[in-house]
PDB file of N, CA and C in Angstrom:
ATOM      1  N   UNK A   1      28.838   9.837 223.498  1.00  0.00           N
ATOM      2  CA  UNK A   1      29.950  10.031 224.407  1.00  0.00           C
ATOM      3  C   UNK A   1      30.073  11.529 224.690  1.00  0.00           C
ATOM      4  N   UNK A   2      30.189  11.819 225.606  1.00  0.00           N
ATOM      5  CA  UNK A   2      30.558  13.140 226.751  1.00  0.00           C
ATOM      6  C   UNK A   2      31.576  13.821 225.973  1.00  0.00           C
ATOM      7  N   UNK A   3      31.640  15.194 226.160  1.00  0.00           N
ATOM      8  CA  UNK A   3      33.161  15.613 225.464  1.00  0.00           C
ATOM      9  C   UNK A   3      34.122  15.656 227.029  1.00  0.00           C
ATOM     10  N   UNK A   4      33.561  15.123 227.973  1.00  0.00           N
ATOM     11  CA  UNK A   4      34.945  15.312 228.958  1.00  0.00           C
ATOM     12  C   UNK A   4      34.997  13.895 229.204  1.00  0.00           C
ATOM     13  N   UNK A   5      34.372  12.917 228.891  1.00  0.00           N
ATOM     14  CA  UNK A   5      34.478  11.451 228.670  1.00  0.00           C
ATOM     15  C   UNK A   5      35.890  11.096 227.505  1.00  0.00           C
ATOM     16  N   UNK A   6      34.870  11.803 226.445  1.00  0.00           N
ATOM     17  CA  UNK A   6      36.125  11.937 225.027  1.00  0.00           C
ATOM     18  C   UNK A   6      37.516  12.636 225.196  1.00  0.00           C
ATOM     19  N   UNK A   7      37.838  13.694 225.744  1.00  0.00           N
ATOM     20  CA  UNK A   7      38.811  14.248 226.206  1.00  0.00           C
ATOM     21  C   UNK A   7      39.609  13.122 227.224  1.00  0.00           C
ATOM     22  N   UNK A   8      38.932  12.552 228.468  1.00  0.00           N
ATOM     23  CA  UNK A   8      39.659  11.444 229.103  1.00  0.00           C
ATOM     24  C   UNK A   8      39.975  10.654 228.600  1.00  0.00           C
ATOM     25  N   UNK A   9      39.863   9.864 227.600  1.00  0.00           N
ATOM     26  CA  UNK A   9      39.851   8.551 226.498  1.00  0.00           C
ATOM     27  C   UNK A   9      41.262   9.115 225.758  1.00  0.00           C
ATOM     28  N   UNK A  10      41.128  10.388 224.931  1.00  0.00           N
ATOM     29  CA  UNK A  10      41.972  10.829 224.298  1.00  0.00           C
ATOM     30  C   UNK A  10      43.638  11.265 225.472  1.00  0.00           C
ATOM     31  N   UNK A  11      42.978  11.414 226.657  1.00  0.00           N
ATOM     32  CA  UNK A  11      44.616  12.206 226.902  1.00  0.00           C
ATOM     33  C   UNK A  11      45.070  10.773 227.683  1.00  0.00           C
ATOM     34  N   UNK A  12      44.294   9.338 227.751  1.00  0.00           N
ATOM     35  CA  UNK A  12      45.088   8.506 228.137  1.00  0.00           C
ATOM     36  C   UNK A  12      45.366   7.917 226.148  1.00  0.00           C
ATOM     37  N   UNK A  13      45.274   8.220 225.687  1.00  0.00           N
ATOM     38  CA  UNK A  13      46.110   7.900 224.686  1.00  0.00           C
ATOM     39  C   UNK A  13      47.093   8.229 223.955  1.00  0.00           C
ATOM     40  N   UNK A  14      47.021   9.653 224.902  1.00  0.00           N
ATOM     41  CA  UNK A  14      48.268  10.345 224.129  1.00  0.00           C
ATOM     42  C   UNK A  14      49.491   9.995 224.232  1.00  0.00           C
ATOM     43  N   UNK A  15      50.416   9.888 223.292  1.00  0.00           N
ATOM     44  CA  UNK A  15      51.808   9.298 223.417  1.00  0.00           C
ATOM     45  C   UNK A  15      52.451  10.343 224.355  1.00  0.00           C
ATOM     46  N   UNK A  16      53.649  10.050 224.829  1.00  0.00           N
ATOM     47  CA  UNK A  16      54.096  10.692 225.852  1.00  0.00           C
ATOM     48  C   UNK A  16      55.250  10.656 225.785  1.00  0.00           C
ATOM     49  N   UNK A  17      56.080  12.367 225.666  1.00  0.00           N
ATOM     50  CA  UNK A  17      57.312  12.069 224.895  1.00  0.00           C
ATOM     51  C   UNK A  17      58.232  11.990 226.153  1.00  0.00           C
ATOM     52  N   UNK A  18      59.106  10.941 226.407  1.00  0.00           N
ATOM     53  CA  UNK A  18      60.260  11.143 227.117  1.00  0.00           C
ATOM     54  C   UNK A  18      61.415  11.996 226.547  1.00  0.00           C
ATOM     55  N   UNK A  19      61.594  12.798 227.558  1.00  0.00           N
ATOM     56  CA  UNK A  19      63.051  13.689 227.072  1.00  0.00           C
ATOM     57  C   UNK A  19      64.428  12.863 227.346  1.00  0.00           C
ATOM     58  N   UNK A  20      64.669  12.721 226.286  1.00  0.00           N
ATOM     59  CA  UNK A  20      66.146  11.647 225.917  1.00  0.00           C
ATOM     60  C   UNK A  20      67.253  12.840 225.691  1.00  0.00           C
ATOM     61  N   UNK A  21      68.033  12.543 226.243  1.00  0.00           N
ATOM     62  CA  UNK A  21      69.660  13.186 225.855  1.00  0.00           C
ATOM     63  C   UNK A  21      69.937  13.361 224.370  1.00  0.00           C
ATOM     64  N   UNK A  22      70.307  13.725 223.322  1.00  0.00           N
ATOM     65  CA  UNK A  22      70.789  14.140 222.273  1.00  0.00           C
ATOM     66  C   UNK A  22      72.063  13.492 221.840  1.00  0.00           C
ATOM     67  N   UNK A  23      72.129  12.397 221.344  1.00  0.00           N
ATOM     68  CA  UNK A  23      73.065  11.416 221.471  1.00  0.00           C
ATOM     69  C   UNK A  23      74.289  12.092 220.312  1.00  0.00           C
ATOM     70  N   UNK A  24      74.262  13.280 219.789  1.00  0.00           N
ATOM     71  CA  UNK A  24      74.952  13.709 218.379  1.00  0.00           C
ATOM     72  C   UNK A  24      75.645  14.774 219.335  1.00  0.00           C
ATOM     73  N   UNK A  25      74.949  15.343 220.304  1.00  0.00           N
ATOM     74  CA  UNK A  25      75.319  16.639 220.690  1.00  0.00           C
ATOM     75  C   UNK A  25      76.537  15.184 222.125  1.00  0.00           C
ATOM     76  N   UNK A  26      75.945  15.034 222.803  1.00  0.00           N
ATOM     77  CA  UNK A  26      76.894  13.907 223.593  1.00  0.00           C
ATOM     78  C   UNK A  26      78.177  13.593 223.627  1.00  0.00           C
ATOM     79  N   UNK A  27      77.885  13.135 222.010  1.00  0.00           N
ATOM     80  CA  UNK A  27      78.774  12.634 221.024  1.00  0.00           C
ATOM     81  C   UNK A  27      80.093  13.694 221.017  1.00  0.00           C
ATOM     82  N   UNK A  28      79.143  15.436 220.650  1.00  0.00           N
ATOM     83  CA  UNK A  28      80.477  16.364 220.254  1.00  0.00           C
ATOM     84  C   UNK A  28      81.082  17.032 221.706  1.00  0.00           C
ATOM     85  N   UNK A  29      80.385  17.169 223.039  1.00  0.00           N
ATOM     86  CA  UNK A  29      80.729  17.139 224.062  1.00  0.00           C
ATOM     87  C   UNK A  29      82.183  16.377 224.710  1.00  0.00           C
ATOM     88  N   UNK A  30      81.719  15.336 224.329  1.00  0.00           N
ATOM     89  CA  UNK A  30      82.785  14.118 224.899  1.00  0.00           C
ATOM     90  C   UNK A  30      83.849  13.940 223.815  1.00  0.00           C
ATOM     91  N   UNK A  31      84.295  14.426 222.583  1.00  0.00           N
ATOM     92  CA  UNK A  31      84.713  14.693 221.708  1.00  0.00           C
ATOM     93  C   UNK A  31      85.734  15.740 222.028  1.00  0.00           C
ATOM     94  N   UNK A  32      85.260  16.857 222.594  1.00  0.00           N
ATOM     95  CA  UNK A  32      85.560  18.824 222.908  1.00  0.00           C
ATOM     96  C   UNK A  32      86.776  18.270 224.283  1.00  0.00           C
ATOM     97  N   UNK A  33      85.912  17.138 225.294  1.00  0.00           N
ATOM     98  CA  UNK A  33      86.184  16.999 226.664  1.00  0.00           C
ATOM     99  C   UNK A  33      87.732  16.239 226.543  1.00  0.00           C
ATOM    100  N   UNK A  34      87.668  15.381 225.350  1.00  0.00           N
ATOM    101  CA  UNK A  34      89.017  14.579 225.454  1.00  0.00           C
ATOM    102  C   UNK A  34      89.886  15.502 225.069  1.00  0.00           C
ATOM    103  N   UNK A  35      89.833  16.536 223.724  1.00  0.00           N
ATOM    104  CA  UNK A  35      90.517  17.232 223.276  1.00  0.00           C
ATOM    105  C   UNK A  35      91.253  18.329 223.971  1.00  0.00           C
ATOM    106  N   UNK A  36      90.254  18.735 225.040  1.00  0.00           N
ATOM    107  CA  UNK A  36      90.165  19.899 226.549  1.00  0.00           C
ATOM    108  C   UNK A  36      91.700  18.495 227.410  1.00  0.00           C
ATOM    109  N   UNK A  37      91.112  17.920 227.242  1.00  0.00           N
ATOM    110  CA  UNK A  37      91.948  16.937 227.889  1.00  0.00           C
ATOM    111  C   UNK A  37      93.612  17.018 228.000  1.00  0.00           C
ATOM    112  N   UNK A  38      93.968  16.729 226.737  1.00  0.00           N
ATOM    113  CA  UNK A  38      94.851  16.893 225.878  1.00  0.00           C
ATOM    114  C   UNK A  38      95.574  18.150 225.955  1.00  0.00           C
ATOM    115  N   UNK A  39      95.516  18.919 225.679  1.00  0.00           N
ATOM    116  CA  UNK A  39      95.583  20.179 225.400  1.00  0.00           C
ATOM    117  C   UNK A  39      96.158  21.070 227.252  1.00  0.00           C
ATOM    118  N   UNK A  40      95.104  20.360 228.435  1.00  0.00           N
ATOM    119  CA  UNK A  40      95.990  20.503 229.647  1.00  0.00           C
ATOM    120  C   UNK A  40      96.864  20.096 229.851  1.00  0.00           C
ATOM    121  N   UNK A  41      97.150  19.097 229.531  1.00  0.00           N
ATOM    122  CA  UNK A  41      97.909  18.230 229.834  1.00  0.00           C
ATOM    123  C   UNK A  41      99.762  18.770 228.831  1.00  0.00           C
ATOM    124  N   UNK A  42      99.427  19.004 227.817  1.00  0.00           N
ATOM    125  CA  UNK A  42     100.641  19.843 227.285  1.00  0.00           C
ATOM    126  C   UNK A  42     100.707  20.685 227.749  1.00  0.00           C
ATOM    127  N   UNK A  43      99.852  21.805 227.996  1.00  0.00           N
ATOM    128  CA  UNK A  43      99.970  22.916 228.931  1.00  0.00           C
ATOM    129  C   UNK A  43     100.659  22.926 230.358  1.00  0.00           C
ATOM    130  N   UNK A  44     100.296  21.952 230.893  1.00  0.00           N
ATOM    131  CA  UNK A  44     100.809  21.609 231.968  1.00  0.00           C
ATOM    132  C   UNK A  44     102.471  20.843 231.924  1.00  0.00           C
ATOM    133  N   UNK A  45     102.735  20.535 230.279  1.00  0.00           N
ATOM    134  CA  UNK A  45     103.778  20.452 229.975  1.00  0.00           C
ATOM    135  C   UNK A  45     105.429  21.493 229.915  1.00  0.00           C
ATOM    136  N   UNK A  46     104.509  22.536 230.200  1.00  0.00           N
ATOM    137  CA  UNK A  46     105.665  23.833 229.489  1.00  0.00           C
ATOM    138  C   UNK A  46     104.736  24.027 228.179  1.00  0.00           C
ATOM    139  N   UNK A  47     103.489  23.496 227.284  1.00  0.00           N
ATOM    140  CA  UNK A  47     103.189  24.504 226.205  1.00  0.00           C
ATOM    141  C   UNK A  47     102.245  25.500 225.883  1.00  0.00           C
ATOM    142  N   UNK A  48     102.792  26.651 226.917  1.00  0.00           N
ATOM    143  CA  UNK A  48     101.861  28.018 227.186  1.00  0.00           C
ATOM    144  C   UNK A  48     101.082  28.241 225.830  1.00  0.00           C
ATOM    145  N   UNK A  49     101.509  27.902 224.419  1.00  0.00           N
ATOM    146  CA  UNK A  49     101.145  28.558 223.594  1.00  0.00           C
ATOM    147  C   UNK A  49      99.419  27.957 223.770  1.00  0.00           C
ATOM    148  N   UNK A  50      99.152  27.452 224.087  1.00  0.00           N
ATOM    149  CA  UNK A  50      98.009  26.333 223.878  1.00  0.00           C
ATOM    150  C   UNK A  50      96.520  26.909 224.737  1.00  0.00           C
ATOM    151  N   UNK A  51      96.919  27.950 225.363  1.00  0.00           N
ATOM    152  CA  UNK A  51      96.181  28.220 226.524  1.00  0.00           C
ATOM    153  C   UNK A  51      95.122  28.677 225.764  1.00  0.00           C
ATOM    154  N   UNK A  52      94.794  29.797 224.506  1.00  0.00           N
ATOM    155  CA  UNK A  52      94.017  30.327 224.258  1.00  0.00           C
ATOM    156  C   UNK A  52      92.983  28.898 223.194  1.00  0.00           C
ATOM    157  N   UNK A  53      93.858  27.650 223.353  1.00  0.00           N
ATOM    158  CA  UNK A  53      92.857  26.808 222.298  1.00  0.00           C
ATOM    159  C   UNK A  53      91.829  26.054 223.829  1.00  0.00           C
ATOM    160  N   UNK A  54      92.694  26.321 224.992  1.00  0.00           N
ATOM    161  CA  UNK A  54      91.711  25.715 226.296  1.00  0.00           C
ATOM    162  C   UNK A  54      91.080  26.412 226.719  1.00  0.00           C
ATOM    163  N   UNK A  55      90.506  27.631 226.330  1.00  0.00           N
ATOM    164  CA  UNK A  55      89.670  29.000 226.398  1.00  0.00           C
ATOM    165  C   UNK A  55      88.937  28.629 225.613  1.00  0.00           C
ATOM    166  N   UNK A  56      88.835  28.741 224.224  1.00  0.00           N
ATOM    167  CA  UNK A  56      87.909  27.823 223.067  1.00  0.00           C
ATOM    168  C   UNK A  56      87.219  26.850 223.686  1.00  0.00           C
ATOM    169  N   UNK A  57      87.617  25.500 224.445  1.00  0.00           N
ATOM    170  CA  UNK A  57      87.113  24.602 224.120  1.00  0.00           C
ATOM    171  C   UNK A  57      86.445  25.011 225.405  1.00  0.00           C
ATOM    172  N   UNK A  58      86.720  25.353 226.403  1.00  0.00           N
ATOM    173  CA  UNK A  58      86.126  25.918 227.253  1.00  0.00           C
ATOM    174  C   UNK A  58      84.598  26.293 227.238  1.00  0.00           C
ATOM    175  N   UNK A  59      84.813  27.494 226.548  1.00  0.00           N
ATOM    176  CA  UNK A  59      83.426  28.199 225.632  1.00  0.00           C
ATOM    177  C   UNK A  59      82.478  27.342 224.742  1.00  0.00           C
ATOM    178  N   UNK A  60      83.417  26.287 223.849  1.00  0.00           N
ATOM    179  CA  UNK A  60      82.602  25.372 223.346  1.00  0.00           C
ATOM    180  C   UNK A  60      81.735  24.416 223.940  1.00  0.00           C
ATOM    181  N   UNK A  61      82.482  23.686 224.798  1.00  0.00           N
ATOM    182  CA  UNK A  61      81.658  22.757 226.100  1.00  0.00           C
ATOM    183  C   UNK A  61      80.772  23.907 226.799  1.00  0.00           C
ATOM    184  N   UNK A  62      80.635  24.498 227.117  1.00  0.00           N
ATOM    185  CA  UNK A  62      79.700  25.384 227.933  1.00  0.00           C
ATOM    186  C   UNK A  62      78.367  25.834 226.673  1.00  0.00           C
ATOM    187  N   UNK A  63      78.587  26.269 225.552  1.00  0.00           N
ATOM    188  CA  UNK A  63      77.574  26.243 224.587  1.00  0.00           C
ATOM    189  C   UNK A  63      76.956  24.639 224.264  1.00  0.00           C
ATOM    190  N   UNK A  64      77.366  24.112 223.923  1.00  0.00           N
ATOM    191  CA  UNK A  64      77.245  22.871 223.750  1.00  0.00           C
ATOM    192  C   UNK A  64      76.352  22.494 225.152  1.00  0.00           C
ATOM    193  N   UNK A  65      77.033  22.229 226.309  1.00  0.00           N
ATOM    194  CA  UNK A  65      76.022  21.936 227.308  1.00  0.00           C
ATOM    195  C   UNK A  65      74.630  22.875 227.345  1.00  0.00           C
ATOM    196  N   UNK A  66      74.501  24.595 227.001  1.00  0.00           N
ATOM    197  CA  UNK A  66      73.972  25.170 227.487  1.00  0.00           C
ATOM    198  C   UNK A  66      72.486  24.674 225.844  1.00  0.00           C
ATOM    199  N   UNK A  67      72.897  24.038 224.934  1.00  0.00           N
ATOM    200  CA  UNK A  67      71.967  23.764 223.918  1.00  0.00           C
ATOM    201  C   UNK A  67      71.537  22.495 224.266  1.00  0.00           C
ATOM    202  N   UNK A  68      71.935  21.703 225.058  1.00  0.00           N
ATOM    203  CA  UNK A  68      71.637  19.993 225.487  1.00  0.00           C
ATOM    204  C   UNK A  68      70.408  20.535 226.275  1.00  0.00           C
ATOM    205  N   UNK A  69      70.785  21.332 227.568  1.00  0.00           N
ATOM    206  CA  UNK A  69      69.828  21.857 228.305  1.00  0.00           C
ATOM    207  C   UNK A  69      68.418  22.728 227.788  1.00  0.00           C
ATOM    208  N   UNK A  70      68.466  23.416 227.019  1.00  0.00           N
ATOM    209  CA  UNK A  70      67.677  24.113 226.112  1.00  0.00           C
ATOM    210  C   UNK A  70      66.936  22.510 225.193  1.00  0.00           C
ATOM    211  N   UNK A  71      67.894  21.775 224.814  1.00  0.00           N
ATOM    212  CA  UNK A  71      66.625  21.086 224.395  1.00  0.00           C
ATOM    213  C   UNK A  71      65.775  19.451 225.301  1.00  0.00           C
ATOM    214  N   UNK A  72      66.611  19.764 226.615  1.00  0.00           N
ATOM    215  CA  UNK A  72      66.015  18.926 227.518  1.00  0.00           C
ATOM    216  C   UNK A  72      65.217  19.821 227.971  1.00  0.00           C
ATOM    217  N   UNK A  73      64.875  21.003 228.007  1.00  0.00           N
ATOM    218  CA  UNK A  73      63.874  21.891 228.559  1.00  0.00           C
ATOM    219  C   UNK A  73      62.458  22.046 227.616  1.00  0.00           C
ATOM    220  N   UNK A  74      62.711  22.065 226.117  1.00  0.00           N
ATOM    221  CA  UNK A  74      61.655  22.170 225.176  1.00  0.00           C
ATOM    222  C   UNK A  74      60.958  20.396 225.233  1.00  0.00           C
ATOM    223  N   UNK A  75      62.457  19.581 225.217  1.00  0.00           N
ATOM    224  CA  UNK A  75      61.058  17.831 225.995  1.00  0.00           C
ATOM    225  C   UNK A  75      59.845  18.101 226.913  1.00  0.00           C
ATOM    226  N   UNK A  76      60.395  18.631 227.851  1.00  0.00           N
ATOM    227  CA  UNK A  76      59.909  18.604 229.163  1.00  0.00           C
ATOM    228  C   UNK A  76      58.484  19.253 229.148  1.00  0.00           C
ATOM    229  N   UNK A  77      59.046  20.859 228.178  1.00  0.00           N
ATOM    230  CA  UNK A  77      57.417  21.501 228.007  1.00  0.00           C
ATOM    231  C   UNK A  77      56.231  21.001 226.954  1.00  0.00           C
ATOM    232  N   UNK A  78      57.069  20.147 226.194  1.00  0.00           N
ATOM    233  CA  UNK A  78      56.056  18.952 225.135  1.00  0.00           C
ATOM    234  C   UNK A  78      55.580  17.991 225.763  1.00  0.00           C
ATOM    235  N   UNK A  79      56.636  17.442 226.640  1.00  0.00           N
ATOM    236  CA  UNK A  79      55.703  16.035 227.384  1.00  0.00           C
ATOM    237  C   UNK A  79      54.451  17.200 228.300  1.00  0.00           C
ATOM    238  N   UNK A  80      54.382  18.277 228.670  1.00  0.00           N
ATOM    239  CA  UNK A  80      53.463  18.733 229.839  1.00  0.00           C
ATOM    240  C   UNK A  80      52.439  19.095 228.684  1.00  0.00           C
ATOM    241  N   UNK A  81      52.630  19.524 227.682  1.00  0.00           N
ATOM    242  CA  UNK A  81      51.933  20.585 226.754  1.00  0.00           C
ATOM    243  C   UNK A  81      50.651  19.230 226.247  1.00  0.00           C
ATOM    244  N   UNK A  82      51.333  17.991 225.928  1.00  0.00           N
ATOM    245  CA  UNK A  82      50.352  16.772 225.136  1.00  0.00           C
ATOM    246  C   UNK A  82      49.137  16.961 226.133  1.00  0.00           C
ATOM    247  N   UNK A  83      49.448  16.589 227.191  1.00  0.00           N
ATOM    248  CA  UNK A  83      47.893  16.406 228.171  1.00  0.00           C
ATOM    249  C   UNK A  83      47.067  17.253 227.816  1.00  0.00           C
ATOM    250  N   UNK A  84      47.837  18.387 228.050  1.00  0.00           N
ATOM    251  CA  UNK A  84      46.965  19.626 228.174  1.00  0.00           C
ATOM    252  C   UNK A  84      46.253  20.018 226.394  1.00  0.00           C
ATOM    253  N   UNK A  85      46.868  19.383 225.862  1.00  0.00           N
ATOM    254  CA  UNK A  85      46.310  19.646 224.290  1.00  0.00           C
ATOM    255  C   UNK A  85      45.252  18.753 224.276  1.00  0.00           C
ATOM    256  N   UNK A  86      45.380  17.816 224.732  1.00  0.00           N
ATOM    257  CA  UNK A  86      43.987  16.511 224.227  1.00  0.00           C
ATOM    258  C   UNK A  86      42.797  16.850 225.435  1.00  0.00           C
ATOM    259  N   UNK A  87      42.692  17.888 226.127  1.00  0.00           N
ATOM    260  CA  UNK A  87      42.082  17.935 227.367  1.00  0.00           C
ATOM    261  C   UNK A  87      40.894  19.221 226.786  1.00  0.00           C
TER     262      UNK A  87
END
């Protein structure tokens, strides 16, 4: 067998990773989002004191999203990287 025969054989066998969402990180997102929730909603009550905990969560959801993305980006360069490794 050919080594570019063997190389074709091998990169249709390579598993192939789908980039899936992070179901833990999701989890603490939608967690941050109800709490963000909450927290306007008293604010919007008369309880000013609260403003600097909707700044927090603020910052938190935005890290949080900005690490979901970071690791939907490292899927993306593994699913491209397999081909190119068995090739």
């Amino acid at each position: 067998m050919s080594t570019r025969h063997a190389a074709r054989v091998a990169e249709t066998k390579t598993a192939h990773i789908r980039p899936v969402r992070n179901a833990a990180i999701d989890g603490q997102i939608e967690r941050v989002l109800r709490a963000r929730e909450q927290i306007a909603q008293k604010i919007n009550k008369g309880e000013e004191w609260m403003i600097p905990l909707l700044k927090r969560f603020n910052a938190e959801i935005e890290a949080l999203e900005e690490k979901q993305d970071l690791i939907y980006q490292a899927a993306q360069i593994a699913t491209h990287a397999a081909p190119t490794r068995a090739a």
